[in-house]
C-alpha atoms as a PDB file:
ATOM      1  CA  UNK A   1     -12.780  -2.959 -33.532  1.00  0.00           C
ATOM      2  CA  UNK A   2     -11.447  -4.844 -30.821  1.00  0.00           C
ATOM      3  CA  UNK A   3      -8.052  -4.809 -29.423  1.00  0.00           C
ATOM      4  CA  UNK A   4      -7.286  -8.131 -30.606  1.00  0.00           C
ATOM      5  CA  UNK A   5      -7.927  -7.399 -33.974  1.00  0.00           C
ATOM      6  CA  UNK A   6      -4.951  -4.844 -33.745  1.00  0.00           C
ATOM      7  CA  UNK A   7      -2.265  -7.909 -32.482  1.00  0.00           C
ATOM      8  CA  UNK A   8      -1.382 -10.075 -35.490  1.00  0.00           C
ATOM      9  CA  UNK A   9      -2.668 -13.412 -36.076  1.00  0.00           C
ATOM     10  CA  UNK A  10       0.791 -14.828 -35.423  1.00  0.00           C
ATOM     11  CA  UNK A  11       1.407 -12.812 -32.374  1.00  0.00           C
ATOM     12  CA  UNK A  12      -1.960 -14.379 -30.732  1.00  0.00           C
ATOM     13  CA  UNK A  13      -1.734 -18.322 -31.658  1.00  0.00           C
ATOM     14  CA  UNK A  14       2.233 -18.084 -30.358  1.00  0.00           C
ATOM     15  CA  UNK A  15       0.516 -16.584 -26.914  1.00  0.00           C
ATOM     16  CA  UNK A  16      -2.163 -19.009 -27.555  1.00  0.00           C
ATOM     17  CA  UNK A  17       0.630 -22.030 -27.734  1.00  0.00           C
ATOM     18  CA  UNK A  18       1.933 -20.555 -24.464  1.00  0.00           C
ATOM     19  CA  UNK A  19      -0.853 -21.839 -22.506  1.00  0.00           C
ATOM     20  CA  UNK A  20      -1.015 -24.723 -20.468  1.00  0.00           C
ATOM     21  CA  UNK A  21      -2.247 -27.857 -22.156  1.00  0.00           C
ATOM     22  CA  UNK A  22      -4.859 -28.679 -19.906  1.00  0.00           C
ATOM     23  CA  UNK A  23      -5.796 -25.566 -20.904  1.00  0.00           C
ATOM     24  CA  UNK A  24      -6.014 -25.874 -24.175  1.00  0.00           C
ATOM     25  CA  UNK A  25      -7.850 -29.206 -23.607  1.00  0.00           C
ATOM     26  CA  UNK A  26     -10.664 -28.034 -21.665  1.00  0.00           C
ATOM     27  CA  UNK A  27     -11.407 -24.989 -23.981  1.00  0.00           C
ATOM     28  CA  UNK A  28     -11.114 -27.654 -26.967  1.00  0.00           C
ATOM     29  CA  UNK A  29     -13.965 -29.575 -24.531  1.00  0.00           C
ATOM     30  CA  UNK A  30     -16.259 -26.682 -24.071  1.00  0.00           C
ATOM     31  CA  UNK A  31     -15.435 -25.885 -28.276  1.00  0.00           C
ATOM     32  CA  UNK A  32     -16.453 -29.281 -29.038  1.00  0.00           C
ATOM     33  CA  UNK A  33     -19.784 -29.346 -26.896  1.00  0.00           C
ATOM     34  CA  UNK A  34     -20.675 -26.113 -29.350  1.00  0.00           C
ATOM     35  CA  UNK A  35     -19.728 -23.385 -27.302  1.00  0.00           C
ATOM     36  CA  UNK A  36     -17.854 -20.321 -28.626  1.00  0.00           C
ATOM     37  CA  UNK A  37     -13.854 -20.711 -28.414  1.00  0.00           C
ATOM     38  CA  UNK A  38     -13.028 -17.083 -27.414  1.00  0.00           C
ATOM     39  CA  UNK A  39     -15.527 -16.865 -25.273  1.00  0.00           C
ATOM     40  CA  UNK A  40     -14.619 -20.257 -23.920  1.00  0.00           C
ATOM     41  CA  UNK A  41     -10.637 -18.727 -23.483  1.00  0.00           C
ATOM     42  CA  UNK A  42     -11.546 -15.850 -21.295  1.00  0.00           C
ATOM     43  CA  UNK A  43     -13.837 -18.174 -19.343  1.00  0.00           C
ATOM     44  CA  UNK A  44     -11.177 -20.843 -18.386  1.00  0.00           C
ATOM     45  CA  UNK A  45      -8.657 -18.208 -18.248  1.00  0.00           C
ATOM     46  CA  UNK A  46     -10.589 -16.173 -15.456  1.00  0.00           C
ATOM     47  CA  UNK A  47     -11.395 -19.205 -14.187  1.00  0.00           C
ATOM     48  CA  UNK A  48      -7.911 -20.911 -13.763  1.00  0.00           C
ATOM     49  CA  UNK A  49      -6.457 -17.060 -12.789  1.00  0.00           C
ATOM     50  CA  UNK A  50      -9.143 -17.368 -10.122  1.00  0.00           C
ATOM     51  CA  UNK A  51      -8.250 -20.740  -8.837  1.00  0.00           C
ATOM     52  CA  UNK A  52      -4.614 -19.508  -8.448  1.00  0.00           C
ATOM     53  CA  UNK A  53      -5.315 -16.656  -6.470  1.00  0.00           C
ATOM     54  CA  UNK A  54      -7.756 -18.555  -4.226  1.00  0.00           C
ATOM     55  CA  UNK A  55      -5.128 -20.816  -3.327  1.00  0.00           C
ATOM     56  CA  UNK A  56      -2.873 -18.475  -1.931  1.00  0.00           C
ATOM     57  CA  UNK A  57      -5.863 -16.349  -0.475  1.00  0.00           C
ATOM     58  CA  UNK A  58      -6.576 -20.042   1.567  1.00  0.00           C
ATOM     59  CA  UNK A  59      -2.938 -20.226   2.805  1.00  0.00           C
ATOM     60  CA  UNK A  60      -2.484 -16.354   3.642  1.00  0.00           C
ATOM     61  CA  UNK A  61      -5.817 -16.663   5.741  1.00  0.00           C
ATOM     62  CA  UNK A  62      -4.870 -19.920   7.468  1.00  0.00           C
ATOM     63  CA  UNK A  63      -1.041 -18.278   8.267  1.00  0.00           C
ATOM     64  CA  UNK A  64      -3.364 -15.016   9.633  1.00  0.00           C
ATOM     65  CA  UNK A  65      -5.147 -17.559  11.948  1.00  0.00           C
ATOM     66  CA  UNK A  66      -9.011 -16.284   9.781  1.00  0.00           C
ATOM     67  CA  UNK A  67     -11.151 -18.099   8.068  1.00  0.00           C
ATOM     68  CA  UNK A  68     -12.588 -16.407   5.340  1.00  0.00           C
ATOM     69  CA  UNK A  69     -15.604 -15.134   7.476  1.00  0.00           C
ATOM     70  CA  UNK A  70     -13.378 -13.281   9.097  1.00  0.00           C
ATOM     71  CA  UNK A  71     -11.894 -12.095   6.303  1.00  0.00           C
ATOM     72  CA  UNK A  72     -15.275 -10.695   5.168  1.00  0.00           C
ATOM     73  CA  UNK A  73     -15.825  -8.813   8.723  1.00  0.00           C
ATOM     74  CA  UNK A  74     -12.461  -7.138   8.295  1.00  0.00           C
ATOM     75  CA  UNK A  75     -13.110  -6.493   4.765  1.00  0.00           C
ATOM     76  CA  UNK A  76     -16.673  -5.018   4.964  1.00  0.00           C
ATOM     77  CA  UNK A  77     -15.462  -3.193   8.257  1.00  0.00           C
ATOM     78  CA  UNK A  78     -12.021  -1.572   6.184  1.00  0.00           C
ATOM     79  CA  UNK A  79     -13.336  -0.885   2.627  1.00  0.00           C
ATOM     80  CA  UNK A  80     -16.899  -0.642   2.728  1.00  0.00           C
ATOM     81  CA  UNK A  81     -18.689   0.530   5.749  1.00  0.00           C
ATOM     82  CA  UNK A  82     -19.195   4.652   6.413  1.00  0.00           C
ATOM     83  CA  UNK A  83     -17.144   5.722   9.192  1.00  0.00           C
ATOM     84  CA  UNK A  84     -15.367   2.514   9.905  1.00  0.00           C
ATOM     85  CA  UNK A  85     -18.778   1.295  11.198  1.00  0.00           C
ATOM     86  CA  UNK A  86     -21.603  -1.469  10.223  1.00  0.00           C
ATOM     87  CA  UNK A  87     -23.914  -3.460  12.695  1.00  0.00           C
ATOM     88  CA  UNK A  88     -23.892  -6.932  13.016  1.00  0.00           C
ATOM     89  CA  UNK A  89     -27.149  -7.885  10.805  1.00  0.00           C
ATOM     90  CA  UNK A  90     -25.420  -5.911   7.930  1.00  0.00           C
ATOM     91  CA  UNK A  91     -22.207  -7.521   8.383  1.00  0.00           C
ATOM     92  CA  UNK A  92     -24.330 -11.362   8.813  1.00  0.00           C
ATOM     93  CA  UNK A  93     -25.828 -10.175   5.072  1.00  0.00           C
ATOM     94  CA  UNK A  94     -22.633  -9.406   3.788  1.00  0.00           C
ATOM     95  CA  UNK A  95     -21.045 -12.731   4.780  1.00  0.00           C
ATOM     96  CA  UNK A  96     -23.539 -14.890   3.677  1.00  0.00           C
ATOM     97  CA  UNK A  97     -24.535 -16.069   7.711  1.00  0.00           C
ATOM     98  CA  UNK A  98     -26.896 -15.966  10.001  1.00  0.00           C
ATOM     99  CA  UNK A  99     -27.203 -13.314  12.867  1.00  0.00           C
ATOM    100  CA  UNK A 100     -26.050 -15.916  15.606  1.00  0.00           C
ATOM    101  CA  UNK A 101     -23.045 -16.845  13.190  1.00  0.00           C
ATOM    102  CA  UNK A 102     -22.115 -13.639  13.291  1.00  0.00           C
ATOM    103  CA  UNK A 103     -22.143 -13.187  16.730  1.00  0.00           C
ATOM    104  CA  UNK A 104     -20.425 -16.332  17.434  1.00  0.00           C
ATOM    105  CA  UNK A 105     -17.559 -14.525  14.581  1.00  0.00           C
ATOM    106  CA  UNK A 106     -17.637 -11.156  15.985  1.00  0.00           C
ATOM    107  CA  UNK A 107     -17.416 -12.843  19.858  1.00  0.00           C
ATOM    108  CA  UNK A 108     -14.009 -14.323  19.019  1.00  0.00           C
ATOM    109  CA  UNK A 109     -12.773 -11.354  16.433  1.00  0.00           C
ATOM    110  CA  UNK A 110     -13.072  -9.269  19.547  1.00  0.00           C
ATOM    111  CA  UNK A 111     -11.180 -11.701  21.819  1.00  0.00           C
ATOM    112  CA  UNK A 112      -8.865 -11.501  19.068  1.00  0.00           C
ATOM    113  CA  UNK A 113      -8.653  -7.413  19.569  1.00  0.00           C
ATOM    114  CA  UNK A 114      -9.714  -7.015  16.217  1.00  0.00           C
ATOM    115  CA  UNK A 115     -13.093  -5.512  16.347  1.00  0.00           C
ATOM    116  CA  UNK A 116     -15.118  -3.548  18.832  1.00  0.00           C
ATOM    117  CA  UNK A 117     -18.571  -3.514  19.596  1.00  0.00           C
ATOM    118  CA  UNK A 118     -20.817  -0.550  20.832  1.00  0.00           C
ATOM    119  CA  UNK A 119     -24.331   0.409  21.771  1.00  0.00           C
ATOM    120  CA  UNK A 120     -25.601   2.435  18.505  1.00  0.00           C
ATOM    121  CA  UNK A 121     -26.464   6.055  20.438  1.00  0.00           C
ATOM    122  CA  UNK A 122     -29.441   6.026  17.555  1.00  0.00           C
ATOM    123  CA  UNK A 123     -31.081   2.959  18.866  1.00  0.00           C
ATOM    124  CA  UNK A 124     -29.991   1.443  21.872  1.00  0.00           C
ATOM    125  CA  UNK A 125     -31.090  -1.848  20.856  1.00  0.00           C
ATOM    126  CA  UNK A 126     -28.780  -2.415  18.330  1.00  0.00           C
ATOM    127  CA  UNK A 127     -24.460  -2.565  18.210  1.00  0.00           C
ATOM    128  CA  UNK A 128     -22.143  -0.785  15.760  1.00  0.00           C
ATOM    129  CA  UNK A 129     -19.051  -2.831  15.029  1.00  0.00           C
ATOM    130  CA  UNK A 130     -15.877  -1.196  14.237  1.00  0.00           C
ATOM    131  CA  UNK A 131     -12.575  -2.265  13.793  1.00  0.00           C
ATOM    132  CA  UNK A 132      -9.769  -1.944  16.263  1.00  0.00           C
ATOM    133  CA  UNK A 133      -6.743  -0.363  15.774  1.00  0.00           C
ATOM    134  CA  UNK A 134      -5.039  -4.159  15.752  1.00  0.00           C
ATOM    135  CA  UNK A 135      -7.812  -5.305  13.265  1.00  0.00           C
ATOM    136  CA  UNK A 136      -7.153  -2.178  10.912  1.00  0.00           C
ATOM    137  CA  UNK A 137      -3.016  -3.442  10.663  1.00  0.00           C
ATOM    138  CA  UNK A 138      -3.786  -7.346  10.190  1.00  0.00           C
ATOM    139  CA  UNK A 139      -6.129  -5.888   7.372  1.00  0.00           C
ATOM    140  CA  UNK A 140      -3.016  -3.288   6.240  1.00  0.00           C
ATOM    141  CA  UNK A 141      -1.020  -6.651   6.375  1.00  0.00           C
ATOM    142  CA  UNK A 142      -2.957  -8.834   4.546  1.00  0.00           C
ATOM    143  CA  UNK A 143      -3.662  -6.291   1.668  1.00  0.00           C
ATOM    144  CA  UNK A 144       0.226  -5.949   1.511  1.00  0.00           C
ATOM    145  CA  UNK A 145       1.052  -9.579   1.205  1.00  0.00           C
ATOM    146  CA  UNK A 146      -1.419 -10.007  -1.090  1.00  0.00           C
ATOM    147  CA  UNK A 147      -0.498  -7.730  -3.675  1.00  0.00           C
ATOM    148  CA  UNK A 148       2.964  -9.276  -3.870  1.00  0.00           C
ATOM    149  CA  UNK A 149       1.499 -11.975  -4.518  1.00  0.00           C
ATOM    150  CA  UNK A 150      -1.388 -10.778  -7.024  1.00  0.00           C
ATOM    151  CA  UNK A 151       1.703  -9.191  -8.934  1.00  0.00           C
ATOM    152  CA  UNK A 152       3.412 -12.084  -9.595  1.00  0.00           C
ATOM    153  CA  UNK A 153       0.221 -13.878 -10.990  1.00  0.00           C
ATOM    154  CA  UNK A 154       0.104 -10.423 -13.071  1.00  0.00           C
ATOM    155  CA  UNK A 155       4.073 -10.703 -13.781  1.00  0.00           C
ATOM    156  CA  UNK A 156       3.795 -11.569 -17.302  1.00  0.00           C
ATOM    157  CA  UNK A 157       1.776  -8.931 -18.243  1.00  0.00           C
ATOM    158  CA  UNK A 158       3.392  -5.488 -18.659  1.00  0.00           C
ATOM    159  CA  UNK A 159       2.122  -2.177 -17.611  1.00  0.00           C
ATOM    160  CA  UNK A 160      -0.253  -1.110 -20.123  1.00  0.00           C
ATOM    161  CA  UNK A 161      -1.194  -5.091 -20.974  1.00  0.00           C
ATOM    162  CA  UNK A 162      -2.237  -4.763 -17.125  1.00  0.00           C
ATOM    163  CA  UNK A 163      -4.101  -1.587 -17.488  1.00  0.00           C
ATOM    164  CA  UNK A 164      -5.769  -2.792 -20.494  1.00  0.00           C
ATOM    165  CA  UNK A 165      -6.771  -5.949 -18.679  1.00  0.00           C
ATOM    166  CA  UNK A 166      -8.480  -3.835 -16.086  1.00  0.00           C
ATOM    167  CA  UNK A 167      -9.849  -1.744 -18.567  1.00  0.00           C
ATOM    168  CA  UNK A 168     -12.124  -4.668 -20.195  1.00  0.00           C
ATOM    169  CA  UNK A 169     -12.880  -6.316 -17.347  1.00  0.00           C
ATOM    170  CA  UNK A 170     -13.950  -3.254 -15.516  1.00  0.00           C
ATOM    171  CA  UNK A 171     -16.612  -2.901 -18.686  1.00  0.00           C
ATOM    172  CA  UNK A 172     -17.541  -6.300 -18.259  1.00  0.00           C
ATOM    173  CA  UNK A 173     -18.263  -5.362 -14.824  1.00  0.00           C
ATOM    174  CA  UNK A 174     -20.400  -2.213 -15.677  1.00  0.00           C
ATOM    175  CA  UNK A 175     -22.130  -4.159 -18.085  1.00  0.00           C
ATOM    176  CA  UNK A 176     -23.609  -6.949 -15.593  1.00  0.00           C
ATOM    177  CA  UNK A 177     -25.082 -10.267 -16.374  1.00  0.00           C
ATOM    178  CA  UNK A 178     -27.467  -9.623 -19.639  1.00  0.00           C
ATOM    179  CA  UNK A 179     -27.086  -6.273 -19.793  1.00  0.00           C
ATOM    180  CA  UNK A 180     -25.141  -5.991 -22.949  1.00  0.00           C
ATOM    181  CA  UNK A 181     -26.717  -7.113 -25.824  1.00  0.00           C
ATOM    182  CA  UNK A 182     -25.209  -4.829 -28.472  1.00  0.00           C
ATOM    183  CA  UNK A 183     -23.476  -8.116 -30.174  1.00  0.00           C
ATOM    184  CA  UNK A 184     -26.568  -9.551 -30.474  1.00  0.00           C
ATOM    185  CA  UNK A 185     -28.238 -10.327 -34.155  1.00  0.00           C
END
């Protein structure tokens, strides 16, 4: 059963009302051009909850002096690479750029003091990149301001409507393109 089917009818068309009419139109669009409506509301809902947060991501970034390749460098460097460390061609993949892009990126991060570059003691021929201590607190920064804001776009939900949020989309997420077919006839 799914957790919607535990909220009364009532209780869902008044949230339902709540939305935005634009909204309402464009699911009504998709509806109308045969596609399924709830599907259709958690598709323009992600999608306009998406749009929201991108905004703000644009300004933060721009008031940080980044562009959002930067972004990705600091990101990668912070969250995902072991020991603080990745080499250019990994971070080029991970942004989306060329080698010489990166470069170019990681030339002007480091002007910047924000990453470091060294010779990899494995193979000589190739540089580990590593944050600075400067790049690690613009990162610190950045992840601070945003959550303010990423709360507020969460503010009408309370705390377990929030967990429960994460909850399905984090199984939507485990689940991957095509990979769950169990509602299939």
């Amino acid at each position: 059963m799914s957790p919607a089917a535990d909220v009364p009818r009532s209780t869902r068309r008044s949230a339902r009302s709540a939305a935005p009419a634009d909204y309402e139109s464009a699911v009504a669009g998709y509806t109308a051009a045969g596609a399924d409506e709830t599907v259709q509301r958690v598709v323009t809902a992600l999608s306009r909850v998406s749009k929201r947060l991108d905004g703000f991501y644009r300004a933060q970034l721009a008031d940080l002096g980044l562009e959002r390749g930067d972004w990705a460098v600091l990101q990668e460097l912070a969250v995902s690479a072991p020991e603080g460390c990745s080499t250019p061609s990994k971070l080029a993949d991970v942004a989306g750029v060329s080698p010489s892009t990166m470069t170019h990126r990681l030339d002007l991060l480091a002007q910047r003091n924000l990453v470091e570059r060294t010779v990899d003691t494995d193979n000589r021929t190739r540089s580990r990149v590593r944050l600075t201590r400067a790049g690690r607190e613009l990162f610190r920064r950045a992840v601070l301001d945003a959550d303010v804001a990423e709360s507020e776009v969460l503010a009408a939900l309370d705390q377990a409507d929030r967990e429960q949020l994460a909850n399905l989309l984090e199984q939507l997420l485990s689940a991957g393109p095509g990979r769950n077919r169990r509602h299939e006839k």
